[in-house]
PDB file of N, CA and C in Angstrom:
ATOM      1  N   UNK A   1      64.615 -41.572 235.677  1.00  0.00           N
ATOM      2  CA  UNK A   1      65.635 -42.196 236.510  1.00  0.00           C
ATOM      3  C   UNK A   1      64.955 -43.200 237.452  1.00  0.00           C
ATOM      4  N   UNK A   2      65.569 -44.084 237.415  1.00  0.00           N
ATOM      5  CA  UNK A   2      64.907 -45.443 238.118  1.00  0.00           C
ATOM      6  C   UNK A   2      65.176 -44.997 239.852  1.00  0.00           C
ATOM      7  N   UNK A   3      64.239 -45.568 240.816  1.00  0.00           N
ATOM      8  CA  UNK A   3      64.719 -45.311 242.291  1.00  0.00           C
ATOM      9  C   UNK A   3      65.032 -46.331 242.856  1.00  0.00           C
ATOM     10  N   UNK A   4      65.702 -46.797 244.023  1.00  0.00           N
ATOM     11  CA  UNK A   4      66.112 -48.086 244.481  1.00  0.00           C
ATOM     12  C   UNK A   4      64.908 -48.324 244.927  1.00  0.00           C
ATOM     13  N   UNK A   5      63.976 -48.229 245.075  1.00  0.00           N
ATOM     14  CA  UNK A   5      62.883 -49.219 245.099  1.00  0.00           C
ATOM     15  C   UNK A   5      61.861 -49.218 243.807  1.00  0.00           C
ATOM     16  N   UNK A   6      62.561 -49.002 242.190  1.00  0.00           N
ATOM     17  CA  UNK A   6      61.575 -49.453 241.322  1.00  0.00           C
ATOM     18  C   UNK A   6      61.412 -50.842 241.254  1.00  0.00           C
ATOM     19  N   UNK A   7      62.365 -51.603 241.794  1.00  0.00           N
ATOM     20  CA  UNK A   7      61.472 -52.821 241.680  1.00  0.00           C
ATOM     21  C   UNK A   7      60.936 -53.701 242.441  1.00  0.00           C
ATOM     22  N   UNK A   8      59.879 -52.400 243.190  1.00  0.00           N
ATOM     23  CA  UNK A   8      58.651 -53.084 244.312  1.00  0.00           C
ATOM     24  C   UNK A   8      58.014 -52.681 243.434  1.00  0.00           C
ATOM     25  N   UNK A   9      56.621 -52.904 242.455  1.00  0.00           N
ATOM     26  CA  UNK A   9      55.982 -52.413 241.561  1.00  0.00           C
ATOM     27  C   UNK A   9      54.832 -53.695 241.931  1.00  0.00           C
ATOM     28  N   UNK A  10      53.501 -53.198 241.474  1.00  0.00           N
ATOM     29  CA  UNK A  10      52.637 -53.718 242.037  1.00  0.00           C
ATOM     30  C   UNK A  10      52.531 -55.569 241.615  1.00  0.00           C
ATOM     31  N   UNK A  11      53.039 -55.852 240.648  1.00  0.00           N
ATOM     32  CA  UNK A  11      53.781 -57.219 240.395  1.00  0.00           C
ATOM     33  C   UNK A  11      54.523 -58.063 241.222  1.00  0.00           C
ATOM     34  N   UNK A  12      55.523 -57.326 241.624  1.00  0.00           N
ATOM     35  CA  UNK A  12      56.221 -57.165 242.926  1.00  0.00           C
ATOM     36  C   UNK A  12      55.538 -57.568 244.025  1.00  0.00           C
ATOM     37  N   UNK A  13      54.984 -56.553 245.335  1.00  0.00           N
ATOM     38  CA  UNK A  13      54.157 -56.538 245.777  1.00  0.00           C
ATOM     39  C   UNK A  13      52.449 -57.757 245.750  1.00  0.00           C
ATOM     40  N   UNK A  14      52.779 -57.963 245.019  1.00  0.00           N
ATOM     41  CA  UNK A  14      51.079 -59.027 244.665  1.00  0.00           C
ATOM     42  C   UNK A  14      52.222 -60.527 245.059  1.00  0.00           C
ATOM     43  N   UNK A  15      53.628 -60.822 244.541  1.00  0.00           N
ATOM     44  CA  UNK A  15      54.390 -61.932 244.605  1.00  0.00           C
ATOM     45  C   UNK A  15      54.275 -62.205 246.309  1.00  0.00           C
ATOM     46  N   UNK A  16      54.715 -60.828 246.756  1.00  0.00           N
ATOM     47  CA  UNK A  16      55.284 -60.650 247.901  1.00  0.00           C
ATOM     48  C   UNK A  16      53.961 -60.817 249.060  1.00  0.00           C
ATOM     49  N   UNK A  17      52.721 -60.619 248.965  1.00  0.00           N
ATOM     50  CA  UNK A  17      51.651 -60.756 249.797  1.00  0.00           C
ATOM     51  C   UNK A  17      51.523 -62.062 249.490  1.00  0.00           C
ATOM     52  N   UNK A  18      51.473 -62.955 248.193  1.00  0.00           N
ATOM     53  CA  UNK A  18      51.493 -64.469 248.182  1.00  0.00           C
ATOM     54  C   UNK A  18      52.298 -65.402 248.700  1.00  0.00           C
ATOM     55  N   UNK A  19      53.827 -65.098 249.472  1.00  0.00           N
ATOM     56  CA  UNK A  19      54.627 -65.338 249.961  1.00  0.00           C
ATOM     57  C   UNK A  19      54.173 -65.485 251.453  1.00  0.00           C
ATOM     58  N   UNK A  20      53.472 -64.741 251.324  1.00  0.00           N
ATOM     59  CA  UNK A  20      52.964 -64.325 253.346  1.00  0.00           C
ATOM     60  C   UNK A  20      52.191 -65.277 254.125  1.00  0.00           C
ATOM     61  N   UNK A  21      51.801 -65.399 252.685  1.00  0.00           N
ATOM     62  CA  UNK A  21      50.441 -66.364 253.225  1.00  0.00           C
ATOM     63  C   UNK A  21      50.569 -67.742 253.158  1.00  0.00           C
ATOM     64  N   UNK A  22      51.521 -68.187 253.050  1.00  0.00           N
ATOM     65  CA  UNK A  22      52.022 -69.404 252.436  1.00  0.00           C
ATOM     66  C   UNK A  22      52.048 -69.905 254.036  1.00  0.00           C
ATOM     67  N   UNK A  23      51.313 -71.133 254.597  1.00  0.00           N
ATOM     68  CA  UNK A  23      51.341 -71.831 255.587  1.00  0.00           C
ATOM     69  C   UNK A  23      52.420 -72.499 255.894  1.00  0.00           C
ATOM     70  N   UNK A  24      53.317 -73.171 255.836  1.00  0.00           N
ATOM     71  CA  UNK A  24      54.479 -73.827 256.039  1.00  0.00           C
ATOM     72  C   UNK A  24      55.415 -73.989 254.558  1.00  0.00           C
ATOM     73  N   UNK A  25      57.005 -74.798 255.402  1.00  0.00           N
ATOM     74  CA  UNK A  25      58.208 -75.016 254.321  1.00  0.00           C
ATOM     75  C   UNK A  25      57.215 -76.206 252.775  1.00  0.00           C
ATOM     76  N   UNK A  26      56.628 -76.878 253.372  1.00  0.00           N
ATOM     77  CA  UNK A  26      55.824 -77.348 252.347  1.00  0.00           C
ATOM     78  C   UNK A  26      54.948 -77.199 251.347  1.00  0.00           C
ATOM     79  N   UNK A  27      54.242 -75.987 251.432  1.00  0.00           N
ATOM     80  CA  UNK A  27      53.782 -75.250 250.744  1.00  0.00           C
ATOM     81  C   UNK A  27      54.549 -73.917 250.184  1.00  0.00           C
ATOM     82  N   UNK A  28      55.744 -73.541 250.583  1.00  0.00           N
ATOM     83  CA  UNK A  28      56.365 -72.432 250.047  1.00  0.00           C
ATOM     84  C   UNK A  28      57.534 -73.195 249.111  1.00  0.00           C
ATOM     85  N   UNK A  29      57.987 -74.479 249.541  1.00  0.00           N
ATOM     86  CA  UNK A  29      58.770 -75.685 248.258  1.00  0.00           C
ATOM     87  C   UNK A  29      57.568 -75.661 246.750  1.00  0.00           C
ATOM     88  N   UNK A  30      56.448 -76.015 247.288  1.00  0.00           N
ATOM     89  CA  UNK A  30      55.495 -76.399 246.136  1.00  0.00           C
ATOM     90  C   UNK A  30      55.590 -74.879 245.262  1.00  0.00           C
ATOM     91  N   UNK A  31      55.423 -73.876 246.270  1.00  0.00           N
ATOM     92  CA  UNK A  31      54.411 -72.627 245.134  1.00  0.00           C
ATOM     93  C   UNK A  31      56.138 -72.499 244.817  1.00  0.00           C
ATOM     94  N   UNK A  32      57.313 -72.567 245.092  1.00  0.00           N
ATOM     95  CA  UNK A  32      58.456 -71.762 244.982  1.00  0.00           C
ATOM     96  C   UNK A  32      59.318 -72.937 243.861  1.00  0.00           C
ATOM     97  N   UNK A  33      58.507 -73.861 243.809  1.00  0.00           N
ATOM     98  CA  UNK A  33      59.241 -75.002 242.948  1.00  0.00           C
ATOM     99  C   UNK A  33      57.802 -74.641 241.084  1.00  0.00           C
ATOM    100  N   UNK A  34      56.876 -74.484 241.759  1.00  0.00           N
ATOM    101  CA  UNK A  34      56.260 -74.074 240.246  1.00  0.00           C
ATOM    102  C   UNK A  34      56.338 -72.870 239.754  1.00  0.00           C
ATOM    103  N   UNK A  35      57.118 -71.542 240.656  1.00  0.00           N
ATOM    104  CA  UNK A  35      57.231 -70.404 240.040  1.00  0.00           C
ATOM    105  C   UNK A  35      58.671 -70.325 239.564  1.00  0.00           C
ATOM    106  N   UNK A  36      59.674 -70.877 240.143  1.00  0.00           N
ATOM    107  CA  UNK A  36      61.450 -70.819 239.750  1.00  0.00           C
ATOM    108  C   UNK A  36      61.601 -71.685 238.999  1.00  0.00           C
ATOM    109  N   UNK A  37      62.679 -71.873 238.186  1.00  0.00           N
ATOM    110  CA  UNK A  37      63.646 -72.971 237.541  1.00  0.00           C
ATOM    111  C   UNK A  37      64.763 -73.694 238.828  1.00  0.00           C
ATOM    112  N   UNK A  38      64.985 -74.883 238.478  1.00  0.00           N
ATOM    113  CA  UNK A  38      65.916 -75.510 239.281  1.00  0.00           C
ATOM    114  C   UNK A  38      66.961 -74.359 239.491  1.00  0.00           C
ATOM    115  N   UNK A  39      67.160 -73.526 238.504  1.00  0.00           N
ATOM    116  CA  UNK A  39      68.839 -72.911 238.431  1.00  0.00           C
ATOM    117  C   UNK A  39      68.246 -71.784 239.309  1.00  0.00           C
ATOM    118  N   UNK A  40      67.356 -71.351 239.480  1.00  0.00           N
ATOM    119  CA  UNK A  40      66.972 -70.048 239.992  1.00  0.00           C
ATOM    120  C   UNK A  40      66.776 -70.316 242.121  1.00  0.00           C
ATOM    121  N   UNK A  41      66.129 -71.844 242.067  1.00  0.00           N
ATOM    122  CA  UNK A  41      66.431 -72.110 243.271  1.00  0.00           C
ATOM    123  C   UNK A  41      67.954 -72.543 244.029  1.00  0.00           C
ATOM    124  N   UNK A  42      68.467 -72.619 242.648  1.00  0.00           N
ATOM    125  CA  UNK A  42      69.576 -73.560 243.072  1.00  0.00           C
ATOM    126  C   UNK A  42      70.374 -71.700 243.963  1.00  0.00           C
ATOM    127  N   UNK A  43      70.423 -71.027 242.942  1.00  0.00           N
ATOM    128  CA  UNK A  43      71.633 -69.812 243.138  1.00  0.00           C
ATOM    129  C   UNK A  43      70.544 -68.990 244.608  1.00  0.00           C
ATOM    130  N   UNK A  44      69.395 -69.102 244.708  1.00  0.00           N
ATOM    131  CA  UNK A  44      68.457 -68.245 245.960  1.00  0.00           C
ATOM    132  C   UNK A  44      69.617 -69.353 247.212  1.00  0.00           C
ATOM    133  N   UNK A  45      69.242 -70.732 247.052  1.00  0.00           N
ATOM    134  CA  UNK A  45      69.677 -71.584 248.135  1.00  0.00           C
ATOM    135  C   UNK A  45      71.111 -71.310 248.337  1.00  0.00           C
ATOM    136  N   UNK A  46      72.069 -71.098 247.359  1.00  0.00           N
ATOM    137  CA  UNK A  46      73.192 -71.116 247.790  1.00  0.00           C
ATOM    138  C   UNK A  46      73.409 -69.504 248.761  1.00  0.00           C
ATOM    139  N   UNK A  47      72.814 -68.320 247.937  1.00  0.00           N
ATOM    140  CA  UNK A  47      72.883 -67.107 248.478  1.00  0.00           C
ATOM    141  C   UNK A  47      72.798 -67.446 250.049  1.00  0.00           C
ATOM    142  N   UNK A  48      71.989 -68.023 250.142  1.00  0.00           N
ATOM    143  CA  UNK A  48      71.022 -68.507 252.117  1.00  0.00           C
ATOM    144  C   UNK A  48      72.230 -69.066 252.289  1.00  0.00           C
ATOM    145  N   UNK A  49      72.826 -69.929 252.003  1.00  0.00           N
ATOM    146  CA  UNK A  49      73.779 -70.628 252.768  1.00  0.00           C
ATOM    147  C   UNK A  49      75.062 -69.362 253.159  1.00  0.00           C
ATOM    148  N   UNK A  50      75.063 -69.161 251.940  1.00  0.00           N
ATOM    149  CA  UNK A  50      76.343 -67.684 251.968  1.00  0.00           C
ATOM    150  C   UNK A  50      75.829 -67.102 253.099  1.00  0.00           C
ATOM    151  N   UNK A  51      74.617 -66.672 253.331  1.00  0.00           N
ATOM    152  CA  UNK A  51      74.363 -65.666 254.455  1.00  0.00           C
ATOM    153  C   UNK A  51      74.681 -66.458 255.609  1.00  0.00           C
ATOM    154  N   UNK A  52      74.249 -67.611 255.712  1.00  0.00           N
ATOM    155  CA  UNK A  52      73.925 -68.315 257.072  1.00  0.00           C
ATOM    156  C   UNK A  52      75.441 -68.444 257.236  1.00  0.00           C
ATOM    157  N   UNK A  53      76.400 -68.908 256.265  1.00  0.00           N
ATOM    158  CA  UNK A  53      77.972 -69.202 256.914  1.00  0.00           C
ATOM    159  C   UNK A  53      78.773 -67.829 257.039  1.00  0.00           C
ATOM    160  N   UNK A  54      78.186 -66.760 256.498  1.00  0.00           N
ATOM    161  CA  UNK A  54      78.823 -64.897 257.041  1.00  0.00           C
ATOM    162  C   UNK A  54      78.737 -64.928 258.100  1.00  0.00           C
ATOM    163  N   UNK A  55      76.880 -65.402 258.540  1.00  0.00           N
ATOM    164  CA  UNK A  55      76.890 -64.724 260.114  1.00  0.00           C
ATOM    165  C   UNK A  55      77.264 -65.658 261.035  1.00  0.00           C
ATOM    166  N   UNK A  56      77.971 -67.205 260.459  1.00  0.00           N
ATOM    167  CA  UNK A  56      78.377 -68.087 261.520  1.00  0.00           C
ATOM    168  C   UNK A  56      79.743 -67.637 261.687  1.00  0.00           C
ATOM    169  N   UNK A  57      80.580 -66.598 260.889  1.00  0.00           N
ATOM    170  CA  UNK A  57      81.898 -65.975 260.923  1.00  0.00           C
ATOM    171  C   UNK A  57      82.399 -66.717 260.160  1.00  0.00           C
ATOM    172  N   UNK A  58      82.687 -67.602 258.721  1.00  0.00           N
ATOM    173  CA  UNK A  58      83.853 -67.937 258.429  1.00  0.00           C
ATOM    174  C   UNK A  58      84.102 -67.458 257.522  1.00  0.00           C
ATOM    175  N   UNK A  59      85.198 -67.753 257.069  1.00  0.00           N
ATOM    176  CA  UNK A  59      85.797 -66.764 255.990  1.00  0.00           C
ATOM    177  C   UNK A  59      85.334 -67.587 254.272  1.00  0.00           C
ATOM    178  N   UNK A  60      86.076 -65.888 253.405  1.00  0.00           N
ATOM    179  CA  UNK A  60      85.130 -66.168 252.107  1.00  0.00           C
ATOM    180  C   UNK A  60      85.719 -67.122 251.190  1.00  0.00           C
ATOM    181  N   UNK A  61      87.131 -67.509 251.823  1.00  0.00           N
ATOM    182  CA  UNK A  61      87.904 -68.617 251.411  1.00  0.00           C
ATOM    183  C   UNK A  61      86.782 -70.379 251.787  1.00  0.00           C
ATOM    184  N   UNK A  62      86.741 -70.552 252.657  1.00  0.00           N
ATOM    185  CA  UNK A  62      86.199 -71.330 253.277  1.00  0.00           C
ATOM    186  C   UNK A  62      84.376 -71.747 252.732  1.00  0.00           C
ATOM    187  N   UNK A  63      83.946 -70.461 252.755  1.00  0.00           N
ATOM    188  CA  UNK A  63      82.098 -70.488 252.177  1.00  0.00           C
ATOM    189  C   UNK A  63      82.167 -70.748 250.850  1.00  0.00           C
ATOM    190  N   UNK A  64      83.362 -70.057 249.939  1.00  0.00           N
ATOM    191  CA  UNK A  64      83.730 -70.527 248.799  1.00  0.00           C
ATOM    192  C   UNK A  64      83.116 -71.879 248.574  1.00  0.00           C
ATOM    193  N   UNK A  65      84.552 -72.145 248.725  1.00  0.00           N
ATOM    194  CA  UNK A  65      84.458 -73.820 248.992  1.00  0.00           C
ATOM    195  C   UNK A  65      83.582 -74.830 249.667  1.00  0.00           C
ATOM    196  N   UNK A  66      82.896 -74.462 250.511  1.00  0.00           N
ATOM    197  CA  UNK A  66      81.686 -74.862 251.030  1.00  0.00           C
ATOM    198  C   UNK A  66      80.305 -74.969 249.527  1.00  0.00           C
ATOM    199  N   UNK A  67      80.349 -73.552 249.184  1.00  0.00           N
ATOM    200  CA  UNK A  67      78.897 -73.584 249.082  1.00  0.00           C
ATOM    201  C   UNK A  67      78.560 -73.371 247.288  1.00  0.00           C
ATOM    202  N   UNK A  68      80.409 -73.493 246.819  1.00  0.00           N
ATOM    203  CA  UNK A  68      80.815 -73.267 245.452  1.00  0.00           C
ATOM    204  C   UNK A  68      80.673 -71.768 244.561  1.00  0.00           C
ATOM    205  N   UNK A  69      80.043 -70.638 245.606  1.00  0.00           N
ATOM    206  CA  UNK A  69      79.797 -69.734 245.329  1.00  0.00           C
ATOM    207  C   UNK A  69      81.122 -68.758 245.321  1.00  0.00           C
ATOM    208  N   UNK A  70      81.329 -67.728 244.413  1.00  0.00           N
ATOM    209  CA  UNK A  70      82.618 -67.112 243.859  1.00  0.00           C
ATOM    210  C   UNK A  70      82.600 -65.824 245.267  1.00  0.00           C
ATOM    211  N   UNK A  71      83.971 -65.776 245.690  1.00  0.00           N
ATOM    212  CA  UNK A  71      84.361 -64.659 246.226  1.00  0.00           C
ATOM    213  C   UNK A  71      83.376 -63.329 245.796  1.00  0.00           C
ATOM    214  N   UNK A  72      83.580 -63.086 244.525  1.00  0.00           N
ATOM    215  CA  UNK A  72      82.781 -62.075 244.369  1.00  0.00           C
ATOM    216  C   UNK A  72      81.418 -61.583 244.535  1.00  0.00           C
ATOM    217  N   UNK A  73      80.639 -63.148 244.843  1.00  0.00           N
ATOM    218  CA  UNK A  73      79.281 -63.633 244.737  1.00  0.00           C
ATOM    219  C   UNK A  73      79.285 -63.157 246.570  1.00  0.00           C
ATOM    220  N   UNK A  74      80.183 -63.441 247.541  1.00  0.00           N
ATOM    221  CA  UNK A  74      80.455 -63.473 248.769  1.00  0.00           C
ATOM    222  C   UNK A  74      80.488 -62.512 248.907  1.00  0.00           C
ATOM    223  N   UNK A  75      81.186 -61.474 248.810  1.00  0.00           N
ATOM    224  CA  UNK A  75      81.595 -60.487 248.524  1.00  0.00           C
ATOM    225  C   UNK A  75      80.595 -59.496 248.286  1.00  0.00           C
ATOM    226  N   UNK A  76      79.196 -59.776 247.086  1.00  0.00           N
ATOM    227  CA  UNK A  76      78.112 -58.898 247.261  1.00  0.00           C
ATOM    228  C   UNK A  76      77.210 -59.372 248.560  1.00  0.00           C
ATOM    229  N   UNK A  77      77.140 -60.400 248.790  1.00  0.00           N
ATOM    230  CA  UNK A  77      76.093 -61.007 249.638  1.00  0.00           C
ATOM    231  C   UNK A  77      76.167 -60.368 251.259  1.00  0.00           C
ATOM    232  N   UNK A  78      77.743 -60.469 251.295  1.00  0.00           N
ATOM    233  CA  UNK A  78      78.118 -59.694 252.340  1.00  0.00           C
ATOM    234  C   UNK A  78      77.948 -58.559 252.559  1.00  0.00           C
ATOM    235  N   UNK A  79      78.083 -57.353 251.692  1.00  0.00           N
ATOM    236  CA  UNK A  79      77.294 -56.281 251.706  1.00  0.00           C
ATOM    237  C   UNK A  79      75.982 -55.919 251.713  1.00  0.00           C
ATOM    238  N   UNK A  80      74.969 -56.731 251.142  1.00  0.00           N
ATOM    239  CA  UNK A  80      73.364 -56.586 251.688  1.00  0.00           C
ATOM    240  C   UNK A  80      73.267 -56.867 252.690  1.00  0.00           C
ATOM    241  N   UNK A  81      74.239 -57.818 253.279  1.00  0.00           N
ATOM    242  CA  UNK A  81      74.164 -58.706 254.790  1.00  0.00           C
ATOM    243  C   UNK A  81      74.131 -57.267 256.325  1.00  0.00           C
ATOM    244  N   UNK A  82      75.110 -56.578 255.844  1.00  0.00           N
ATOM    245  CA  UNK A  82      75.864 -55.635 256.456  1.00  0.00           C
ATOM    246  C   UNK A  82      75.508 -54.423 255.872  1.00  0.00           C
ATOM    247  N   UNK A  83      74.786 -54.079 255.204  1.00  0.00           N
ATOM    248  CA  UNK A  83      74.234 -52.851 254.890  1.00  0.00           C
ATOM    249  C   UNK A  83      72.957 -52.608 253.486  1.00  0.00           C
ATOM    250  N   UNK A  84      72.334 -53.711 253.377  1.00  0.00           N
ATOM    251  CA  UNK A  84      70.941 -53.584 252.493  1.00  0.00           C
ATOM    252  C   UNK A  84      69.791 -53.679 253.784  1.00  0.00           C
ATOM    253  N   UNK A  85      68.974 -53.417 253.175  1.00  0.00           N
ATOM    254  CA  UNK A  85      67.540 -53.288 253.768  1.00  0.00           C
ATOM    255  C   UNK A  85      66.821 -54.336 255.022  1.00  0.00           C
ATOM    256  N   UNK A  86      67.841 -54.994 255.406  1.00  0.00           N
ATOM    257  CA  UNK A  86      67.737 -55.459 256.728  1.00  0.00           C
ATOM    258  C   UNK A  86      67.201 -56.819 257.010  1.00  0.00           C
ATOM    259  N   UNK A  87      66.687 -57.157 255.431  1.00  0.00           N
ATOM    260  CA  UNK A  87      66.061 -58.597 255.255  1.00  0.00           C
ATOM    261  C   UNK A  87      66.809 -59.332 256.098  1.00  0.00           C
ATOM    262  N   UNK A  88      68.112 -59.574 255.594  1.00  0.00           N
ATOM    263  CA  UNK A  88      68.959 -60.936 255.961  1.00  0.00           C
ATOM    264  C   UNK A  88      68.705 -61.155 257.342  1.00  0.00           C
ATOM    265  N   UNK A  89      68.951 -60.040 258.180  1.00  0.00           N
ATOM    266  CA  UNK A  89      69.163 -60.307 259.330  1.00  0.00           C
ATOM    267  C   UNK A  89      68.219 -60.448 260.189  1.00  0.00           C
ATOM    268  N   UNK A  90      66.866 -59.736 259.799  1.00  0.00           N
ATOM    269  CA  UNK A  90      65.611 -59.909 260.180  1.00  0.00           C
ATOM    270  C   UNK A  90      65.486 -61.518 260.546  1.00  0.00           C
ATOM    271  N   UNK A  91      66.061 -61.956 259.544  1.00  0.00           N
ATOM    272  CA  UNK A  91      65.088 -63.411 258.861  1.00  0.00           C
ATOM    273  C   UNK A  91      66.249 -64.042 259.635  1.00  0.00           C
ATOM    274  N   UNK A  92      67.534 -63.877 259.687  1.00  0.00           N
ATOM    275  CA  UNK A  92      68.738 -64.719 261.054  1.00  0.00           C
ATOM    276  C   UNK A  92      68.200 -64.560 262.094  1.00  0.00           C
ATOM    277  N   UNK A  93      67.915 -63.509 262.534  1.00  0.00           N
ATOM    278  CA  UNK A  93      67.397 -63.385 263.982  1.00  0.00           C
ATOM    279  C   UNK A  93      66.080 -64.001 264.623  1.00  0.00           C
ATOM    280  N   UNK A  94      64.999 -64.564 263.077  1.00  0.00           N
ATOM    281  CA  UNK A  94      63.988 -64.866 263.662  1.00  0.00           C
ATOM    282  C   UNK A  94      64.092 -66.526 263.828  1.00  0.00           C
ATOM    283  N   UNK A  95      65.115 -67.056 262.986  1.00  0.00           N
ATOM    284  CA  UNK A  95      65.015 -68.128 263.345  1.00  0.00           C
ATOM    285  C   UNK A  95      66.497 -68.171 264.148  1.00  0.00           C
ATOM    286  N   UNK A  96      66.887 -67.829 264.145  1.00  0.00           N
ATOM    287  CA  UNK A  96      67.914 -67.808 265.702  1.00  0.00           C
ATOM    288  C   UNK A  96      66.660 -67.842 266.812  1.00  0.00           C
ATOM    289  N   UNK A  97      65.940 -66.945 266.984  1.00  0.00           N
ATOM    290  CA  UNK A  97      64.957 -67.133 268.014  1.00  0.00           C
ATOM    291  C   UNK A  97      64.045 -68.263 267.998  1.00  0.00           C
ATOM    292  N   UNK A  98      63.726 -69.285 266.934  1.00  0.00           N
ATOM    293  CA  UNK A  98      62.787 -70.453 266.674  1.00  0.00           C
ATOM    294  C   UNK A  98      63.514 -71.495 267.483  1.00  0.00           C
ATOM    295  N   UNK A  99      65.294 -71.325 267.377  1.00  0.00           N
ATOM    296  CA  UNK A  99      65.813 -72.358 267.328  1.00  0.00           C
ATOM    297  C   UNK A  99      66.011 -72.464 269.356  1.00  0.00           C
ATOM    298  N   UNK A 100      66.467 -71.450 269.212  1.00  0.00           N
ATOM    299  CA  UNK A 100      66.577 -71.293 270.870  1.00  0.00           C
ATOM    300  C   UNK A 100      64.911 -71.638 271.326  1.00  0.00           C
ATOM    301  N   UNK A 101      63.802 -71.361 271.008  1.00  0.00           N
ATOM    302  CA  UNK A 101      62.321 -71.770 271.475  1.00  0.00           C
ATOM    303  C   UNK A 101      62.423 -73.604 271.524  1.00  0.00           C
ATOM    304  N   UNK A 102      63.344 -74.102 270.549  1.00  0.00           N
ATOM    305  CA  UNK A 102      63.303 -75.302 270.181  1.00  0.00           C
ATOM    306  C   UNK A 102      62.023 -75.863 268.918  1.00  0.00           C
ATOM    307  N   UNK A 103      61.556 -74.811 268.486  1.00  0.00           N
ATOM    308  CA  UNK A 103      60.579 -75.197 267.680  1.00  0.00           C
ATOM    309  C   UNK A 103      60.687 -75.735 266.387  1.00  0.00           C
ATOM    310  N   UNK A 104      62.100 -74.910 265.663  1.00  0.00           N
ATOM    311  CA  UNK A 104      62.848 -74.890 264.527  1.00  0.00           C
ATOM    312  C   UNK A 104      64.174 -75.439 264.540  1.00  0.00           C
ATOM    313  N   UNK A 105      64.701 -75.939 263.629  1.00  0.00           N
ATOM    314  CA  UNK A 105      66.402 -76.431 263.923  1.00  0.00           C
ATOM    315  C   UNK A 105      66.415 -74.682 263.010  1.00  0.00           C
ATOM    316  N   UNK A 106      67.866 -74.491 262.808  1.00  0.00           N
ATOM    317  CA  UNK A 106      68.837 -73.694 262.346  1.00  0.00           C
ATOM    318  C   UNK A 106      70.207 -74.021 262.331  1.00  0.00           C
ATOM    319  N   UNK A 107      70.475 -74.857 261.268  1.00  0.00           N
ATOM    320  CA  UNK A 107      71.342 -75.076 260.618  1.00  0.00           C
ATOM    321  C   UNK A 107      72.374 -73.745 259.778  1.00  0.00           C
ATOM    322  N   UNK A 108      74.041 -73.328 260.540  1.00  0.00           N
ATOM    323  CA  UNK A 108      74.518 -72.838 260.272  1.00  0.00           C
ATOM    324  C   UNK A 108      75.291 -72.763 258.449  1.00  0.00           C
ATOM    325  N   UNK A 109      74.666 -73.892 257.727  1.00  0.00           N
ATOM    326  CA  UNK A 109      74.885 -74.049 256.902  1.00  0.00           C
ATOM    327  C   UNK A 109      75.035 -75.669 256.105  1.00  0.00           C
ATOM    328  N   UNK A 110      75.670 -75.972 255.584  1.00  0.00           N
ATOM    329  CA  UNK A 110      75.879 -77.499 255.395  1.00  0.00           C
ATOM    330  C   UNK A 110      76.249 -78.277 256.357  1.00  0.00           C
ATOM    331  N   UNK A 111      75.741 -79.610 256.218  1.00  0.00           N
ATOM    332  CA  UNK A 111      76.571 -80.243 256.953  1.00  0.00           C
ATOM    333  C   UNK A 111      78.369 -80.834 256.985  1.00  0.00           C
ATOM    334  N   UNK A 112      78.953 -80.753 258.043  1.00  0.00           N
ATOM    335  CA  UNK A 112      80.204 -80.802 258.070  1.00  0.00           C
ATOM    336  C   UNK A 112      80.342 -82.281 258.401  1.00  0.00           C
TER     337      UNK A 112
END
């Protein structure tokens, strides 16, 4: 029987320490543009936007249409958001805090 964390496996894990170390957005585009397919960045980027327009509050009518992603797609995203392993919000909160430092923008999502 598989456990909710079989797939941290040392494959896993080896991706995930190479991620860490990655010095800036310029170097994590390069290594993240020669390890994905366009389609694989395309659906990670939209997920981010989904998150970033949940926690700006709008509705799944609206992010829909924003970000072309399906209710249902909203719908899961929103539940890791609100009850998976804490990533999402980790990673809202830290650049919520960049942005207030002024160091980072944080963009709630597309531009309007």
């Amino acid at each position: 029987m598989a456990t909710q964390n079989s797939w941290l496996n040392d494959d896993t894990r080896a991706l995930l320490e190479a991620i860490v170390v990655l010095d800036d957005a310029d170097e994590a585009a390069d290594f993240l543009r020669d390890l994905c397919t366009l389609g694989e960045l395309r659906d990670m980027s939209q997920r981010w936007a989904v998150v970033r327009l949940l926690d700006a509050g709008l509705h799944y009518g609206e992010i829909s249409r924003e970000t072309g992603a399906s209710t249902a797609t909203i719908t899961r995203i929103a539940s890791w958001l609100y009850h998976g392993e804490g990533g999402y919000r980790r990673m809202l909160d830290r650049l919520a805090e960049r942005s207030k430092a002024g160091t980072k923008p944080y963009p709630a999502g597309t531009e309007r």
